[in-house]
Protein backbone atom coordinates (compact mmCIF):
# COMPACT_ATOMS: atom_id res chain seq x y z
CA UNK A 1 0.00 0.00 0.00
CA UNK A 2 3.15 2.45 0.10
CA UNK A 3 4.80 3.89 -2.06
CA UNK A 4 7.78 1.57 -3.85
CA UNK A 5 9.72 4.99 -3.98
CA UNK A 6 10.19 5.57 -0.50
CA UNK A 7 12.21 2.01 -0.61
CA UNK A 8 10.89 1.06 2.85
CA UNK A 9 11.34 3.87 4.47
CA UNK A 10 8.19 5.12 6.40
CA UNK A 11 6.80 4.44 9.72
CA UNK A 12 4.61 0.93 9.48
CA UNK A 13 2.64 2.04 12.46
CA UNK A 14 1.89 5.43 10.55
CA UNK A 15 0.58 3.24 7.61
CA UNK A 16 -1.83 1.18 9.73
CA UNK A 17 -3.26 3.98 11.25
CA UNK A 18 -3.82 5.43 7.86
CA UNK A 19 -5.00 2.25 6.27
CA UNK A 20 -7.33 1.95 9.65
CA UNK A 21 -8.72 5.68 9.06
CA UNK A 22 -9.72 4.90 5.37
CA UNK A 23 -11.07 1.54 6.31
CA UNK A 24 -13.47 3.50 8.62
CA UNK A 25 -14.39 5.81 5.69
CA UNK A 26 -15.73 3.29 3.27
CA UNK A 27 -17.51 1.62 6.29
CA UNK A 28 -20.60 -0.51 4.53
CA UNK A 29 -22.99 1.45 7.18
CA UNK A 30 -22.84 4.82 6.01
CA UNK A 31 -24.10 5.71 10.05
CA UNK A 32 -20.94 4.36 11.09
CA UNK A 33 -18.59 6.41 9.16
CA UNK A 34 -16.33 8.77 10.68
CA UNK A 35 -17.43 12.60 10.27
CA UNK A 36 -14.93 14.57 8.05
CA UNK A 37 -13.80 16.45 11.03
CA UNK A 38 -12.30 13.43 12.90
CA UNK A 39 -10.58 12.09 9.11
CA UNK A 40 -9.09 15.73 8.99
CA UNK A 41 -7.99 15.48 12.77
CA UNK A 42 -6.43 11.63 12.40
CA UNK A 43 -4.67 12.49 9.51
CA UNK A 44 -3.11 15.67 10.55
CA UNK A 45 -2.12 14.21 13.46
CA UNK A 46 -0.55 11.05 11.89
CA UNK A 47 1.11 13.48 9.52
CA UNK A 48 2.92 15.53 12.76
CA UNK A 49 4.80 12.71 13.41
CA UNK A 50 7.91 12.64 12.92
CA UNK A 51 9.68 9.84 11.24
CA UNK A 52 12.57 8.11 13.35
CA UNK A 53 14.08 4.54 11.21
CA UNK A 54 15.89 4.04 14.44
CA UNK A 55 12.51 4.11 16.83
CA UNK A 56 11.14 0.94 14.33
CA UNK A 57 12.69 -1.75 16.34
CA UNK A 58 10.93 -5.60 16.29
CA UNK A 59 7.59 -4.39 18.04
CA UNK A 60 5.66 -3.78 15.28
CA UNK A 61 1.93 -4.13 15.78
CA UNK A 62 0.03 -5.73 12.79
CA UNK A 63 -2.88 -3.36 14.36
CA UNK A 64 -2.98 0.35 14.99
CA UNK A 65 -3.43 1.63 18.72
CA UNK A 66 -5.43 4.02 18.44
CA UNK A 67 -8.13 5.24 15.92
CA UNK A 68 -10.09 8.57 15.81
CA UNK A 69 -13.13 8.00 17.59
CA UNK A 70 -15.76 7.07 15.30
CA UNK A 71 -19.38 8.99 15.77
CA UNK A 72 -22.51 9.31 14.25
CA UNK A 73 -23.74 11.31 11.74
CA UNK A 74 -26.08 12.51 14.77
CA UNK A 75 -22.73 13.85 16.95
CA UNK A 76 -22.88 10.61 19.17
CA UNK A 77 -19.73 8.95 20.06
CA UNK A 78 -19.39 5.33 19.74
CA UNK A 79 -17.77 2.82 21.54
């Protein structure tokens, strides 16, 4: 799902979290898809980070920890 040009070289965490974030946009529920605000907000924050190849060390999750919380068209959180 990355880029062949960057050769490897990107946080894997970073790329689950995206990958988790778009997942939740094209949720088959349309009620159950994120509202744009908390995309925007997940994806500027996941694009703050800054990149470290020495942090990436053998604990890499197959899962993202954390996802923007997903809510209701309505403005209800849900679990």
């Amino acid at each position: 799902m990355a880029d062949p040009m960057l050769q490897g070289q990107y946080p894997s965490r970073g790329l689950y979290q995206a990958l988790a974030v778009a997942a939740m946009c094209v949720h088959e529920q349309p009620n159950m898809r994120p509202v744009i605000a908390d995309v925007v907000t997940a994806l500027t924050y996941l694009a703050s980070q800054k990149y470290d190849p020495n942090a990436e060390t053998g604990q890499r999750s197959r899962y993202p920890s954390a996802s923007p919380p997903r809510t209701r068209r309505g403005g209800k959180n849900q679990s």
